[in-house]
Protein backbone atom coordinates (compact mmCIF):
# COMPACT_ATOMS: atom_id res chain seq x y z
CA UNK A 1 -26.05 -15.72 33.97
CA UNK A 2 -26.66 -18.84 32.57
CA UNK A 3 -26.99 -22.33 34.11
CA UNK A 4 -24.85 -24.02 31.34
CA UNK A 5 -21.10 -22.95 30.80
CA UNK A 6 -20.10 -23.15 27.17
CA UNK A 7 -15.83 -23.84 26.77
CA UNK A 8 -14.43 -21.62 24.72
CA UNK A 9 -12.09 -23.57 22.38
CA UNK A 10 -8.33 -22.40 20.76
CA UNK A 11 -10.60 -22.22 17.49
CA UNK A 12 -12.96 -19.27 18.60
CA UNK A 13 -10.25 -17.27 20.39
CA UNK A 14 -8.53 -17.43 17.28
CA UNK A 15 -11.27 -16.65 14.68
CA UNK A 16 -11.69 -13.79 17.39
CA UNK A 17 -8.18 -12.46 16.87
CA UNK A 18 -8.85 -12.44 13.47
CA UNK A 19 -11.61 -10.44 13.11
CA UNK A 20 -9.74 -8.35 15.24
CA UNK A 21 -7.37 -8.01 13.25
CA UNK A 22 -9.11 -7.24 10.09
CA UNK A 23 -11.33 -4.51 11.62
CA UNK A 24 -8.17 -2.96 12.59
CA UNK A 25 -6.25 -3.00 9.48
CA UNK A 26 -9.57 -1.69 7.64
CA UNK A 27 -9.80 1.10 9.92
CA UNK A 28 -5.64 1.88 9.97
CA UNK A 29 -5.80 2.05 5.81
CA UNK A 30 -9.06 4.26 5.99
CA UNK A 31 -6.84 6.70 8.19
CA UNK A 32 -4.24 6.56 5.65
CA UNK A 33 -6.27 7.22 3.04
CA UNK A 34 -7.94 10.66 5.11
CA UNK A 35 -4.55 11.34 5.75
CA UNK A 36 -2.64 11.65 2.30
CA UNK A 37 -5.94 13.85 1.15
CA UNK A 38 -5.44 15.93 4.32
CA UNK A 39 -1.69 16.25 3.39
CA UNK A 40 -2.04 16.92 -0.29
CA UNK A 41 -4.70 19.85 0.30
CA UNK A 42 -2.26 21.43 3.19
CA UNK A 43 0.29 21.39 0.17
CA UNK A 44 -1.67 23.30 -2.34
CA UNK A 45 -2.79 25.73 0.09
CA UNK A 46 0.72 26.38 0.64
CA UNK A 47 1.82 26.86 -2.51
CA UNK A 48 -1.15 28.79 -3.64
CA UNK A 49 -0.69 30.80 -0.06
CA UNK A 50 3.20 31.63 -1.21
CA UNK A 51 2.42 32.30 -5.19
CA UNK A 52 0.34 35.07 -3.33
CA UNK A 53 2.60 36.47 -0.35
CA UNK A 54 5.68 36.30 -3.60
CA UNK A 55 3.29 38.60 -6.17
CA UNK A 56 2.17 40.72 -3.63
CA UNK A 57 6.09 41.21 -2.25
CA UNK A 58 7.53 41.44 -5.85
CA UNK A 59 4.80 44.12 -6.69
CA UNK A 60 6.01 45.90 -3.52
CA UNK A 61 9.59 46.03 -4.75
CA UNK A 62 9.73 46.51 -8.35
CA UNK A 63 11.76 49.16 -9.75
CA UNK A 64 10.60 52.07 -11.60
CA UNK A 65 12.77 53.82 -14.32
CA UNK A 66 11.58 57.15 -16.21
CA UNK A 67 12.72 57.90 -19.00
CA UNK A 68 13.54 61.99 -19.87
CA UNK A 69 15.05 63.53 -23.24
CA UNK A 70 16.52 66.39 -22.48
């Protein structure tokens, strides 16, 4: 420790808040922004995912008719 004490005035706490403050709402909007991309892919993969499952289900089911002349 130091010999000499140094007050800390309203000023610096404040200017500390601040900074804070902006580091926080940087890092909150960065989140965001890795979060909507996250979101978005999770919805294409599940519409590509049920496009598949629906071909693959409707190919499974579909009707086949012959056709004789007698």
């Amino acid at each position: 420790m130091s010999t000499t004490e140094t007050k800390i005035s309203k000023a610096d706490i404040e200017n500390k808040f601040v900074e804070l403050q902006t580091n926080l709402d940087n890092a909150a909007n960065s989140a965001k922004d890795v979060g909507k991309k996250v979101g978005i892919a999770a919805l294409v993969l599940v519409l590509i995912l049920a496009f598949i499952l629906g071909r693959k289900r409707g190919a499974a089911n579909r009707t086949v008719v012959e056709i004789r002349r007698v």
